[in-house]
C-alpha atoms as a PDB file:
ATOM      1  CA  UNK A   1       4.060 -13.475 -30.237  1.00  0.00           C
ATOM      2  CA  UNK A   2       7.649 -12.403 -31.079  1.00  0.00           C
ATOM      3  CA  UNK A   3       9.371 -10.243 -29.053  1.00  0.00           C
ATOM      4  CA  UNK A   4      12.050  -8.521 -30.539  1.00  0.00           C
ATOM      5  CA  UNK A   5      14.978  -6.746 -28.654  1.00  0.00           C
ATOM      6  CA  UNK A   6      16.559  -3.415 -29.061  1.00  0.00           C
ATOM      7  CA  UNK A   7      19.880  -2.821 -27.434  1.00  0.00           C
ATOM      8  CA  UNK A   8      19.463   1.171 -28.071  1.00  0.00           C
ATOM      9  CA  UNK A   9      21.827   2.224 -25.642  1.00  0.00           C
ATOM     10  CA  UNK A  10      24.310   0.927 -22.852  1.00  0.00           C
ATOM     11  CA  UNK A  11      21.645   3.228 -20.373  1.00  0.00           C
ATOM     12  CA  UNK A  12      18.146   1.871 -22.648  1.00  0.00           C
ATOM     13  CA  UNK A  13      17.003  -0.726 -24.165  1.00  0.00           C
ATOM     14  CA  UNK A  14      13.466  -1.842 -25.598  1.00  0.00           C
ATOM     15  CA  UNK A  15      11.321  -5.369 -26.847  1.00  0.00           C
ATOM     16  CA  UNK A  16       8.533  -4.825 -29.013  1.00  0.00           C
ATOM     17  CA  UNK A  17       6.497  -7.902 -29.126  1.00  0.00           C
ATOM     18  CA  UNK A  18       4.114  -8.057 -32.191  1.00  0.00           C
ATOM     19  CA  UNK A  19       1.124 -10.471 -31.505  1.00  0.00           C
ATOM     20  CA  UNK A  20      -1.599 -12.248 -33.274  1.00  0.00           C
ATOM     21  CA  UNK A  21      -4.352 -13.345 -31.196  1.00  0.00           C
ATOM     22  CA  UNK A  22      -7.189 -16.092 -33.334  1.00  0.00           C
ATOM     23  CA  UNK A  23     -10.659 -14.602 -32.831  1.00  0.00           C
ATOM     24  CA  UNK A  24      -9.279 -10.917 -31.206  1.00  0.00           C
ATOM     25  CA  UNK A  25      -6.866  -9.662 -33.977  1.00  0.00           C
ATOM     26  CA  UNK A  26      -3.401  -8.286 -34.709  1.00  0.00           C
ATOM     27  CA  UNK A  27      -1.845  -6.832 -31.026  1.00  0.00           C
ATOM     28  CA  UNK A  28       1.078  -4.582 -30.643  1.00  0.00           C
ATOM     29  CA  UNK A  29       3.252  -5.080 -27.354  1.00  0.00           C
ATOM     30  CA  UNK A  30       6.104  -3.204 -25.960  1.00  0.00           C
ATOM     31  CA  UNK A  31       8.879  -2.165 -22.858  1.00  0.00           C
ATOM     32  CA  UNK A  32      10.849   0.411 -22.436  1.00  0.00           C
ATOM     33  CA  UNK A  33      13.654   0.325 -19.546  1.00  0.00           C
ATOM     34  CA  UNK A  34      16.316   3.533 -18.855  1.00  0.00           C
ATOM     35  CA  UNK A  35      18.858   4.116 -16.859  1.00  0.00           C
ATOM     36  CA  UNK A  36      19.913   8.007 -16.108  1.00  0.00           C
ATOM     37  CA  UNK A  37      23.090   8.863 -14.450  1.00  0.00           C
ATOM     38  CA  UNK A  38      21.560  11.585 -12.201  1.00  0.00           C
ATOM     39  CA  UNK A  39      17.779  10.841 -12.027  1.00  0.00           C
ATOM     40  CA  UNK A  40      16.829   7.093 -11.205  1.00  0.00           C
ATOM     41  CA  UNK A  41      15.866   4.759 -13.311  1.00  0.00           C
ATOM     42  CA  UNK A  42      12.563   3.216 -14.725  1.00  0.00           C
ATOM     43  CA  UNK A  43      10.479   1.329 -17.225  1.00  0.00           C
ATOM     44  CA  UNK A  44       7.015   1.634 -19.509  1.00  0.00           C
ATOM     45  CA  UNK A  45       5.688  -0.788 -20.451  1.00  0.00           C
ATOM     46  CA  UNK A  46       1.853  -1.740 -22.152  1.00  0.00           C
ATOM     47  CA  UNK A  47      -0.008  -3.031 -25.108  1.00  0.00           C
ATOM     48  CA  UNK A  48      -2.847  -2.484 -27.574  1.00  0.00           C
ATOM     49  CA  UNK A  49      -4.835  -4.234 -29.744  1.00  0.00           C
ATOM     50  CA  UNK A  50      -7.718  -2.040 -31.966  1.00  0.00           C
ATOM     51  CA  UNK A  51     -11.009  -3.407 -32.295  1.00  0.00           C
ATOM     52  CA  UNK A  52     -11.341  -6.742 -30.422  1.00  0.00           C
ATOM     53  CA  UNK A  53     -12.905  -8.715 -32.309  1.00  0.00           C
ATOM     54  CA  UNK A  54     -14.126 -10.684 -29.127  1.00  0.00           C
ATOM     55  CA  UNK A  55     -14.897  -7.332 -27.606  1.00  0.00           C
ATOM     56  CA  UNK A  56     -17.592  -5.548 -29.421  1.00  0.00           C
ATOM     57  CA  UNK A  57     -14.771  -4.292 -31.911  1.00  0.00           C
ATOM     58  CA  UNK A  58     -13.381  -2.302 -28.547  1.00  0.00           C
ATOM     59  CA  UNK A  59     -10.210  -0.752 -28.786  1.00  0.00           C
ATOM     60  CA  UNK A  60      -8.133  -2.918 -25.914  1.00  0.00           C
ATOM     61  CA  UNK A  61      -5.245  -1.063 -24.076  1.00  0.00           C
ATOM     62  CA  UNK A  62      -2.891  -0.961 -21.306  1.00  0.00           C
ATOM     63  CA  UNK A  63      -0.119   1.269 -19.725  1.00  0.00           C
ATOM     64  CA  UNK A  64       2.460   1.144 -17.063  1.00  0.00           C
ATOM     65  CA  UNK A  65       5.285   3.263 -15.590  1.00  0.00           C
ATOM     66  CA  UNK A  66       7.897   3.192 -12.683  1.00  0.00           C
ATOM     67  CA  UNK A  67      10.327   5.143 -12.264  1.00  0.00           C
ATOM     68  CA  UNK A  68      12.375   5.263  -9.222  1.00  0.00           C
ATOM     69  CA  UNK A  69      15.147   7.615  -7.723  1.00  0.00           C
ATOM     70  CA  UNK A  70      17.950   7.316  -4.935  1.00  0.00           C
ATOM     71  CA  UNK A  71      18.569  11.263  -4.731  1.00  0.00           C
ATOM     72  CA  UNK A  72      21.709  10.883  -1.708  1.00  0.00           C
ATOM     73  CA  UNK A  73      21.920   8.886   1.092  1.00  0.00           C
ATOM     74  CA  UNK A  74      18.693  10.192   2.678  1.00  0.00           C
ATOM     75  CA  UNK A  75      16.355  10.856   0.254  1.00  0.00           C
ATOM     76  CA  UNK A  76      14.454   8.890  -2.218  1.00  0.00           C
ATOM     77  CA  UNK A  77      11.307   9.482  -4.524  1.00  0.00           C
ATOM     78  CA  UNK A  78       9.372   6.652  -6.411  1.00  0.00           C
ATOM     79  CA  UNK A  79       6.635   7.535  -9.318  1.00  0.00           C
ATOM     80  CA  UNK A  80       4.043   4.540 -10.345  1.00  0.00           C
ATOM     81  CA  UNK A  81       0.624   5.355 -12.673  1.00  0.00           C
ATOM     82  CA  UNK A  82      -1.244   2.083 -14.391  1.00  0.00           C
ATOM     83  CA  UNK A  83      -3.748   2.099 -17.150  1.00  0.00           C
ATOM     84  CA  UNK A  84      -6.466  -0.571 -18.357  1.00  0.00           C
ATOM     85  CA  UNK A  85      -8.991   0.279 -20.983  1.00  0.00           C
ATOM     86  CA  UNK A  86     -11.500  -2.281 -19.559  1.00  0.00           C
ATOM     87  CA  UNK A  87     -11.954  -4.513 -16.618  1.00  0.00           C
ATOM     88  CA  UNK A  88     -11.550  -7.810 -18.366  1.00  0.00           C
ATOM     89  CA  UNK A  89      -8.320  -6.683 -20.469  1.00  0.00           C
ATOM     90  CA  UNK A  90      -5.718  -8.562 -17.657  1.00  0.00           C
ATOM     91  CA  UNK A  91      -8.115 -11.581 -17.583  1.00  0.00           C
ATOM     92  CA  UNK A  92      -8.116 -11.642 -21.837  1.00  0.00           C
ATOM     93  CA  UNK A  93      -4.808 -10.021 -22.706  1.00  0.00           C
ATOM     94  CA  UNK A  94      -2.023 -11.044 -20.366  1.00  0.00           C
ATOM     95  CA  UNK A  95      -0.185 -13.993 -20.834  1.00  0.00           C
ATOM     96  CA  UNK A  96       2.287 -13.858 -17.847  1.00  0.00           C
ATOM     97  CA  UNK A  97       0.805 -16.342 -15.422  1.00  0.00           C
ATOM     98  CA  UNK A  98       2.935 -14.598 -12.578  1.00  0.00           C
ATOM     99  CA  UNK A  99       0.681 -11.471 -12.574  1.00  0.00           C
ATOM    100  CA  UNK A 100      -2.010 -10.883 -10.785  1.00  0.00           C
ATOM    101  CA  UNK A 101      -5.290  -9.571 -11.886  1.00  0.00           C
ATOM    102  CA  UNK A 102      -6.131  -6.131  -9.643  1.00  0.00           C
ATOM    103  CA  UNK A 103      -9.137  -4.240 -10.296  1.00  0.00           C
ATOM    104  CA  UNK A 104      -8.045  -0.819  -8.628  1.00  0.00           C
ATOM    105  CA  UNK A 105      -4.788   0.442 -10.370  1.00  0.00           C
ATOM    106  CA  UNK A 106      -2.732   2.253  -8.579  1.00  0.00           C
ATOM    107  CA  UNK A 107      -1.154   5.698  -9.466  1.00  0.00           C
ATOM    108  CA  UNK A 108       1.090   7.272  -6.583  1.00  0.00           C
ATOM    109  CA  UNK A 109       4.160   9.490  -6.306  1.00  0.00           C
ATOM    110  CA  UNK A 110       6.037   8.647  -3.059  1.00  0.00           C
ATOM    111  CA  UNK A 111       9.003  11.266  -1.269  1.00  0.00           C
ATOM    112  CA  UNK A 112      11.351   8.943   1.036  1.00  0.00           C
ATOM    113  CA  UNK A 113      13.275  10.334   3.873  1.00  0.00           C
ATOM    114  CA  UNK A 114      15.470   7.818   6.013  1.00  0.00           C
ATOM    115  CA  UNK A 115      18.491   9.177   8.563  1.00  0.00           C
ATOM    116  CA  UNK A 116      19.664   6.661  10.945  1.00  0.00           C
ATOM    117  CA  UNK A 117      18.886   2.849  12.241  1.00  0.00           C
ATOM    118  CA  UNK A 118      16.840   3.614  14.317  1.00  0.00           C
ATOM    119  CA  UNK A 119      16.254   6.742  14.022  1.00  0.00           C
ATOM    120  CA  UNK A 120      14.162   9.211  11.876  1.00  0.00           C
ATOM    121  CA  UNK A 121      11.787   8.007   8.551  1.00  0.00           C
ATOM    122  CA  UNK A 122       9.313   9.977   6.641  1.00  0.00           C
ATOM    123  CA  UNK A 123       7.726   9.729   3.664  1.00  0.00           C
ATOM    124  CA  UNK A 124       5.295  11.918   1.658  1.00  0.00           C
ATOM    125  CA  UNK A 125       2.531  10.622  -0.799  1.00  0.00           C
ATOM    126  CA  UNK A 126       0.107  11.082  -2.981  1.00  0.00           C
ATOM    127  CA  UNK A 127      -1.924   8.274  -4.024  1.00  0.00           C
ATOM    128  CA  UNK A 128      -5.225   7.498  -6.455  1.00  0.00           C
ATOM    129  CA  UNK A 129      -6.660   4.496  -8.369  1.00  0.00           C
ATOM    130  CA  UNK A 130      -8.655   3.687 -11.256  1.00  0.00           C
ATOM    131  CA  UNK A 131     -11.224   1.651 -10.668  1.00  0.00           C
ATOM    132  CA  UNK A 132     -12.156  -0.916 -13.525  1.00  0.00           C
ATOM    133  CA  UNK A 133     -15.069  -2.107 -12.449  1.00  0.00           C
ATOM    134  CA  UNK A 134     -17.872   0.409 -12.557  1.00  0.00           C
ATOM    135  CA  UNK A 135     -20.613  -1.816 -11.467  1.00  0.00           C
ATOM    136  CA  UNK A 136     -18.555  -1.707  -7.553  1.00  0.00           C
ATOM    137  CA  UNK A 137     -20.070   0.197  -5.521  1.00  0.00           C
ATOM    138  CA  UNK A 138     -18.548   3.413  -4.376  1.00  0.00           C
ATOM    139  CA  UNK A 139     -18.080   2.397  -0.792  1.00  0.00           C
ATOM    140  CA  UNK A 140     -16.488  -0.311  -1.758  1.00  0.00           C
ATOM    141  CA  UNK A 141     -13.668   1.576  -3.530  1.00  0.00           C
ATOM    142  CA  UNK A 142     -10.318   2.976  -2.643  1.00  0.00           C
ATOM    143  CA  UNK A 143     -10.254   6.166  -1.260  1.00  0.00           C
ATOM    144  CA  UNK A 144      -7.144   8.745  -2.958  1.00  0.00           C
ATOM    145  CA  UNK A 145      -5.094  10.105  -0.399  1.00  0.00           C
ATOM    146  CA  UNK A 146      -4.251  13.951  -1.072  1.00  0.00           C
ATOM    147  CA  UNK A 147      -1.544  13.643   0.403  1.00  0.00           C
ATOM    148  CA  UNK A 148      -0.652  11.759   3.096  1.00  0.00           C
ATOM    149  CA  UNK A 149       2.230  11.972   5.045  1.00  0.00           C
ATOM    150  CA  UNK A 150       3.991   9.707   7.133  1.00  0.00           C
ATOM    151  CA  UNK A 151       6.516   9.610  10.282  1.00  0.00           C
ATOM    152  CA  UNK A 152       8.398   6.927  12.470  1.00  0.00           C
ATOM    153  CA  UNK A 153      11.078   7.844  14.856  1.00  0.00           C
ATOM    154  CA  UNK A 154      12.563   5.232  17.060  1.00  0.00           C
ATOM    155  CA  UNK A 155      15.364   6.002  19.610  1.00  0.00           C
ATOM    156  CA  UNK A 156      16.862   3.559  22.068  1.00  0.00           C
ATOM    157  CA  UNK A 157      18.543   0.451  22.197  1.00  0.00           C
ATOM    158  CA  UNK A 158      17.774  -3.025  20.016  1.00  0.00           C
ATOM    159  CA  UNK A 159      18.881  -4.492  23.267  1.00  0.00           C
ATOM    160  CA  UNK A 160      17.109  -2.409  25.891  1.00  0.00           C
ATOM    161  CA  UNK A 161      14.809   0.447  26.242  1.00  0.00           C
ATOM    162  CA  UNK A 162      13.064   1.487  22.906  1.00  0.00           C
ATOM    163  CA  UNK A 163      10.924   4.480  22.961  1.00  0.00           C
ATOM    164  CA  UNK A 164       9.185   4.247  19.276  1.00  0.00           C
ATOM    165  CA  UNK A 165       6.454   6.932  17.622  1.00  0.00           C
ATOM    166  CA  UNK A 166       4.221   7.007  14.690  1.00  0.00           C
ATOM    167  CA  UNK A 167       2.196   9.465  12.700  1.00  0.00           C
ATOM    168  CA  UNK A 168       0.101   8.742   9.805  1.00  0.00           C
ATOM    169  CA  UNK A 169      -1.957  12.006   8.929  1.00  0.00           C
ATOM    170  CA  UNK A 170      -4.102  12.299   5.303  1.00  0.00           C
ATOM    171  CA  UNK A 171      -6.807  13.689   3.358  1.00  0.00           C
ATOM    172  CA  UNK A 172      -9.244  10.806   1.888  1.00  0.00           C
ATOM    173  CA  UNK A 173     -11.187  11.736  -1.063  1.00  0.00           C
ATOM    174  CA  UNK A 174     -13.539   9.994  -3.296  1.00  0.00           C
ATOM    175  CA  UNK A 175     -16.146  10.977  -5.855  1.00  0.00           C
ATOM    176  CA  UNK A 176     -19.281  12.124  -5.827  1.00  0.00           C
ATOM    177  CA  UNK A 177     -21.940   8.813  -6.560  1.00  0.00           C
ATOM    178  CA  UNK A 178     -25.590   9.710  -7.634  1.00  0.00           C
ATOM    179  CA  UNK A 179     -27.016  10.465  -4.188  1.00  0.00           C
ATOM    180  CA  UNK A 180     -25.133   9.954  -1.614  1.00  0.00           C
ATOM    181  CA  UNK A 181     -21.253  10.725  -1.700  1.00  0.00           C
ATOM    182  CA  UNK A 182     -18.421   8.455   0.782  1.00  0.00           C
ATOM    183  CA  UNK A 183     -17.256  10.998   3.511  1.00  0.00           C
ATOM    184  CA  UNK A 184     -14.428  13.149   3.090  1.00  0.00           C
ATOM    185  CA  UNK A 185     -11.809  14.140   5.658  1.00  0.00           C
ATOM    186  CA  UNK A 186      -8.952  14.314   7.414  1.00  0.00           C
ATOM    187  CA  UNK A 187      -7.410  11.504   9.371  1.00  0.00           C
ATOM    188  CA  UNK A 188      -4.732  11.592  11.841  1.00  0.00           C
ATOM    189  CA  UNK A 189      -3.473   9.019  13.407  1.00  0.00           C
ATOM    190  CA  UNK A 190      -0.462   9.008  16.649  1.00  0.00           C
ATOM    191  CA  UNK A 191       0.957   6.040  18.923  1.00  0.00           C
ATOM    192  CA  UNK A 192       3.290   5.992  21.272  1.00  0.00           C
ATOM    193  CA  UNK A 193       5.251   2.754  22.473  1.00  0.00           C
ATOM    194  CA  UNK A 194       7.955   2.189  24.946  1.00  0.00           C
ATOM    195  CA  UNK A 195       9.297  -0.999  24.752  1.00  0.00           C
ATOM    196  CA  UNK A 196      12.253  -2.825  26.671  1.00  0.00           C
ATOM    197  CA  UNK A 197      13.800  -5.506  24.303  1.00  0.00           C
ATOM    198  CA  UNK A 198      15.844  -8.569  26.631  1.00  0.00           C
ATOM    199  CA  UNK A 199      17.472 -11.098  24.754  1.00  0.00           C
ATOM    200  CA  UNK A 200      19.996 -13.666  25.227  1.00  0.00           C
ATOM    201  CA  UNK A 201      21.240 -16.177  22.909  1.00  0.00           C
ATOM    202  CA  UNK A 202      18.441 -18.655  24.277  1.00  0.00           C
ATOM    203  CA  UNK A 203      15.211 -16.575  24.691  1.00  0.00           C
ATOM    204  CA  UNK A 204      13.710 -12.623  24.522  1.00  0.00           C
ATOM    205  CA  UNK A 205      11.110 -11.310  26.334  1.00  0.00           C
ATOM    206  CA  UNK A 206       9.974  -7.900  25.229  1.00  0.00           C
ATOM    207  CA  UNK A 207       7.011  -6.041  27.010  1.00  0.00           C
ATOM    208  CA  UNK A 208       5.608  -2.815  25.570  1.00  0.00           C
ATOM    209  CA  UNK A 209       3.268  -0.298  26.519  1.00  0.00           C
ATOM    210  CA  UNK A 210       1.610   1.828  24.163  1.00  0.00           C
ATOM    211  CA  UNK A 211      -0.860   5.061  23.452  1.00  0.00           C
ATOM    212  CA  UNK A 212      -2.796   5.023  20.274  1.00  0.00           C
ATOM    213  CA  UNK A 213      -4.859   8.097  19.312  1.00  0.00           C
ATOM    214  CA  UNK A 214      -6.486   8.964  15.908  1.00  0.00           C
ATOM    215  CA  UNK A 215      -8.582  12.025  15.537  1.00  0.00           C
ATOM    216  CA  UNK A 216     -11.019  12.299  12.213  1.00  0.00           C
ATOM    217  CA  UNK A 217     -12.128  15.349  10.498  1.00  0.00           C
ATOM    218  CA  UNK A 218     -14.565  14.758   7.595  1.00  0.00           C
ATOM    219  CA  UNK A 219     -17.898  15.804   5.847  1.00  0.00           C
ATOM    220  CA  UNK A 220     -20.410  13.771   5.346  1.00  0.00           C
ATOM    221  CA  UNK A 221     -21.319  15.136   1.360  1.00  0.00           C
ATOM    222  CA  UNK A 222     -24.564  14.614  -0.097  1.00  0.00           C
ATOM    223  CA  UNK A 223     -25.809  15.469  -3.385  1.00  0.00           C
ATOM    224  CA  UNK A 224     -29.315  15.343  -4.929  1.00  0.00           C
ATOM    225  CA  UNK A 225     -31.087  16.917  -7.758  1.00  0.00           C
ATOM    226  CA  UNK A 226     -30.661  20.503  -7.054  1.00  0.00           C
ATOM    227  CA  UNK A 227     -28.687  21.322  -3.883  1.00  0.00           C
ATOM    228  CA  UNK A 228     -25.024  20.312  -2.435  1.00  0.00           C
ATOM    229  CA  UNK A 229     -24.370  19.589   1.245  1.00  0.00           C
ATOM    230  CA  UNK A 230     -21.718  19.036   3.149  1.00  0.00           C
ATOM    231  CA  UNK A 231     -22.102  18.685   7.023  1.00  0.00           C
ATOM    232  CA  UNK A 232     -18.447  18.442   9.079  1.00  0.00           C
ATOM    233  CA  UNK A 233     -18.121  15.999  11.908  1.00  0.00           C
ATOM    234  CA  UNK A 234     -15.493  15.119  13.994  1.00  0.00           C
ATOM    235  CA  UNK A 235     -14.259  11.721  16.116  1.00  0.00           C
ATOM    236  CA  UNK A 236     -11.700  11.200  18.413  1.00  0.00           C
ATOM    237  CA  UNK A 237     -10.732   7.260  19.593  1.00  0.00           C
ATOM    238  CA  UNK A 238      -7.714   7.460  22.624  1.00  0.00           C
ATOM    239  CA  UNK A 239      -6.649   3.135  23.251  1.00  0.00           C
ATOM    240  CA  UNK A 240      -3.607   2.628  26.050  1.00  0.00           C
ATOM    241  CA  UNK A 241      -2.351  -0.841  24.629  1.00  0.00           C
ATOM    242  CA  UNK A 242       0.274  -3.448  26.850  1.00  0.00           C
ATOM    243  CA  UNK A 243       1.632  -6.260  24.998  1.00  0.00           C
ATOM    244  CA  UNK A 244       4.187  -9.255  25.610  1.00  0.00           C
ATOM    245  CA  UNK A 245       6.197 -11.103  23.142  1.00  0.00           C
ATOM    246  CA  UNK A 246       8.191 -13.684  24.740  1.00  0.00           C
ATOM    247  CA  UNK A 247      10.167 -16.784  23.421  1.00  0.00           C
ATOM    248  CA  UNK A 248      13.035 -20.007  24.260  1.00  0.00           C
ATOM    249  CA  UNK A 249      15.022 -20.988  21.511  1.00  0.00           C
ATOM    250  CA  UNK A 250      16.066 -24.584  21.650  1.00  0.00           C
ATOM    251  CA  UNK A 251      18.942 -25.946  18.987  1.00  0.00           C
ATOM    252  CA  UNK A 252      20.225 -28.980  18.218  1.00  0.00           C
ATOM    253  CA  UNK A 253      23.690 -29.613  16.545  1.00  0.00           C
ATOM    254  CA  UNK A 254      24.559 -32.076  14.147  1.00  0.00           C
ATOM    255  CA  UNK A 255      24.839 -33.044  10.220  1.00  0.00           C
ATOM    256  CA  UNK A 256      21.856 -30.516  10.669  1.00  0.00           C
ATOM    257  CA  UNK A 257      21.317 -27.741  12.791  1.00  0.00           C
ATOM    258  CA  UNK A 258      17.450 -28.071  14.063  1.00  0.00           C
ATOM    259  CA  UNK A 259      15.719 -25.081  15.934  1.00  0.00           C
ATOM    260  CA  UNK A 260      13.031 -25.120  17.695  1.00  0.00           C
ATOM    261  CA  UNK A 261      11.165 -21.946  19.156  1.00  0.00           C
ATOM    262  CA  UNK A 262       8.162 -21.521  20.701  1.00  0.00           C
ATOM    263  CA  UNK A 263       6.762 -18.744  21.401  1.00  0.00           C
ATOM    264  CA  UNK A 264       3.945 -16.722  22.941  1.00  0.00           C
ATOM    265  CA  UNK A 265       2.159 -13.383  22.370  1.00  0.00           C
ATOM    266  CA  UNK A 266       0.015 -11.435  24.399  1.00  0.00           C
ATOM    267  CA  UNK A 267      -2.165  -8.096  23.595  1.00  0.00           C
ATOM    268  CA  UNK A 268      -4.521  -6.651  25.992  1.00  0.00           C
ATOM    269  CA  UNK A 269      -6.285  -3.002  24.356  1.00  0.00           C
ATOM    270  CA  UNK A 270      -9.749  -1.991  25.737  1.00  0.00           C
ATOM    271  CA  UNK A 271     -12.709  -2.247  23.067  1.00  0.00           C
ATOM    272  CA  UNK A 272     -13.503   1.292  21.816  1.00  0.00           C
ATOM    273  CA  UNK A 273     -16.853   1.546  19.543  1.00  0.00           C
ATOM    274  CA  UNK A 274     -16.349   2.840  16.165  1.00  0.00           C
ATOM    275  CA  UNK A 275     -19.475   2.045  13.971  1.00  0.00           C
ATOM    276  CA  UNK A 276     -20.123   5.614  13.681  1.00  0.00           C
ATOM    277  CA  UNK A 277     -16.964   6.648  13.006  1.00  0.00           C
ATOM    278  CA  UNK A 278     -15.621   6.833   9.153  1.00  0.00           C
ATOM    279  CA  UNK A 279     -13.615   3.927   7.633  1.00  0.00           C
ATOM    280  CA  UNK A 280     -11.268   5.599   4.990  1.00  0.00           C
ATOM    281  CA  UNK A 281      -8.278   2.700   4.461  1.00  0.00           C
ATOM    282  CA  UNK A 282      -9.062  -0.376   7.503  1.00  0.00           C
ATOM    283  CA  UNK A 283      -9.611  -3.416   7.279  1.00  0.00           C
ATOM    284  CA  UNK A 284      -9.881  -6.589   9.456  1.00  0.00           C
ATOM    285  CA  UNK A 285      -6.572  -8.402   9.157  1.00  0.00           C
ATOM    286  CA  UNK A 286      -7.066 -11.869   7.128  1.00  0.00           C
ATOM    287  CA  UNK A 287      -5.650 -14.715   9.565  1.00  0.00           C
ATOM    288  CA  UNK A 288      -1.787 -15.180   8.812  1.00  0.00           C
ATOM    289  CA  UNK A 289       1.094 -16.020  11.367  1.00  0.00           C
ATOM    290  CA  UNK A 290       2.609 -12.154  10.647  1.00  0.00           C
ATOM    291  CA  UNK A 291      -0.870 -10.933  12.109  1.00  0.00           C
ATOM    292  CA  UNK A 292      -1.157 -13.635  14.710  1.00  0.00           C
ATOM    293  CA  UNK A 293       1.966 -12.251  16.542  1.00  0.00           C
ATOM    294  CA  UNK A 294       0.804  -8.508  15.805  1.00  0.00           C
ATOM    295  CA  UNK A 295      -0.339  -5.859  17.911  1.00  0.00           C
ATOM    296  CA  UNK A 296      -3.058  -4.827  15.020  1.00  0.00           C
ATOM    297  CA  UNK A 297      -5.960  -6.572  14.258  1.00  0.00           C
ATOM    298  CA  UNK A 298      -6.720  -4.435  11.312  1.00  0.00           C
ATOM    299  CA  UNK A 299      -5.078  -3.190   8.338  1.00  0.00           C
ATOM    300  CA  UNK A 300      -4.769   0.428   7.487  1.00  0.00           C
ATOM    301  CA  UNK A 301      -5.206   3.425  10.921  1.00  0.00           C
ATOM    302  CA  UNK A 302      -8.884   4.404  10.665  1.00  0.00           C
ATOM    303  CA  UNK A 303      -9.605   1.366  13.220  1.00  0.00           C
END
C-alpha cells in the first residue's frame, strides 16, 4: 500500500492509498476530511477493489461518512451512514488492527439540544442498519428507529435534593421476513427519580426513589401467500424502584497518595412479567463494574 497525501486546502485535505493485494488484485483506497467555517466538519472515507479474485471475481467495496455540526451553544446535529458490499469485506480487506469487525452498520442522523448543567437535554434521531449477514435471522436484527426522540431534565442540587426525569419515546420498524414479520410499534418509555445526594470529603450516601413506566403500541404483522395482517396490541409495565449508593473514602498521604473506597449498592424493584410483551432494543446487561453499581439490569427501555 502507499498512501499518498493531498494538502488541497488549509479547510481539506485527502490520502489516496493505492493497494496491491497477492491472490485478490489491484485495490483503490481513499479519505477525505473538511472543515467548513459555518457547517461542521467531517470525513469519507472507503475502498474498492473489482473482481476479487479470492471472491468469486466479486466486486469488494466499502463507504463511510461523518459529519458533525456545533450549530450555537445549544444545538448540535451529527450525520453517520456506513457501507459494506459483503459480510466478510472487514474480515478480508481491513488492515487497521484497531477496528472492529460489526455486522450491523449503522446509518443515523442525530439533532442535539443541551441548555444548562443540570438542566434540560434532548435529542432527536433517526436511526437504521444494514445488516451483512443475511443468513441472521430477522429477530435477531436491529430494529430502525423512525424517529426516536429523547428527553432528560434534571433540576436540583449536586449536593442535595435532585428531582431527575426521562423520556425515551420511538417507532421500531423492521422488514417484512417470508412468513412471519418482527412486531412493529410504538414505545414509550418515562421514569421519575428523586434523589438526595450527601457528601462530605470522606463518604456520600445517596438514596433515590424512582417511577418507571413504559407503555407499547405495536402490530403484530404477518404475511403469507396471499393476504396481509396486521393485528394492534398494546402493554403497559408501571415499576416504583428505591435504591442506595453509599461509600467511605479512606486516603493515605505520602511519596504516593493511596485511596481506598469501598462501597456498597443497593436496588430493590418488584419483578414485573414481560415475556409477552415486545422486545424492540433490550438486552440483559453483560456483567461489568459500570452495571454492577447500576440501577438497570438491561440495556436499551423495552425491559
Amino acid at each position: 500500500s502507499v498512501p499518498v497525501y493531498l494538502n488541497l486546502a488549509p479547510n481539506f485535505d485527502a490520502t489516496v492509498s493505492p493497494r496491491y493485494i497477492a491472490d485478490r488484485g489491484a485495490m483503490l483506497e481513499g479519505e477525505f476530511r473538511y472543515l467548513t467555517e459555518n457547517f461542521g466538519s467531517g470525513q469519507i472515507w472507503g475502498g474498492y477493489l473489482a473482481s476479487d479474485a479470492k471472491y468469486d471475481e466479486q466486486d469488494r467495496k466499502d463507504l463511510h461518512f461523518l459529519h458533525s455540526w456545533k450549530i450555537n451553544n445549544q444545538f448540535s446535529t451529527n450525520l453517520e451512514y456506513n457501507y459494506a458490499s459483503d459480510k466478510d469485506y472487514f474480515a478480508d480487506l481491513n488492515n487497521n488492527p484497531n477496528s472492529k469487525t460489526d455486522l450491523n452498520l449503522r446509518r443515523a442522523w442525530e439533532l442535539n439540544y443541551r441548555n444548562g448543567i443540570p438542566g434540560l437535554k434532548a435529542q432527536l434521531k433517526v436511526e437504521d442498519f444494514q445488516t451483512l449477514d443475511q443468513s441472521i435471522a430477522y429477530e435477531k436484527r436491529p430494529y430502525a428507529r423512525l424517529p426516536q426522540f429523547l428527553l432528560n431534565y434534571k433540576t436540583g442540587n449536586p449536593q442535595g435534593f435532585q428531582v431527575e426525569f426521562n423520556n425515551d419515546t420511538a417507532y421500531f420498524k423492521k422488514d417484512l421476513a417470508a412468513q412471519d414479520g418482527e412486531p412493529s410499534g410504538t414505545r414509550i418509555y418515562n421514569d421519575f427519580a428523586v434523589r438526595y445526594n450527601y457528601r462530605n470529603p470522606w463518604s456520600f450516601v445517596i438514596p433515590e426513589v424512582s417511577l418507571r413506566n413504559i407503555n407499547t403500541f405495536y402490530d403484530k404483522e404477518t404475511l403469507s401467500t396471499d393476504t396481509y395482517k396486521s393485528s394492534s396490541k398494546s402493554e403497559s409495565v408501571t415499576v416504583p424502584q428505591f435504591t442506595l449508593d453509599t461509600g467511605i473514602t479512606f486516603e493515605k498521604d505520602g511519596r504516593f497518595l493511596q485511596t481506598i473506597t469501598p462501597r456498597a449498592f443497593y436496588a430493590y424493584a418488584p419483578y414485573r412479567n414481560q415475556n409477552d410483551h415486545p422486545n424492540f432494543d433490550s438486552a440483559t446487561a453483560s456483567f461489568n463494574y459500570a452495571k454492577l453499581l447500576s440501577q438497570d439490569l438491561f440495556y436499551g427501555q423495552t425491559r
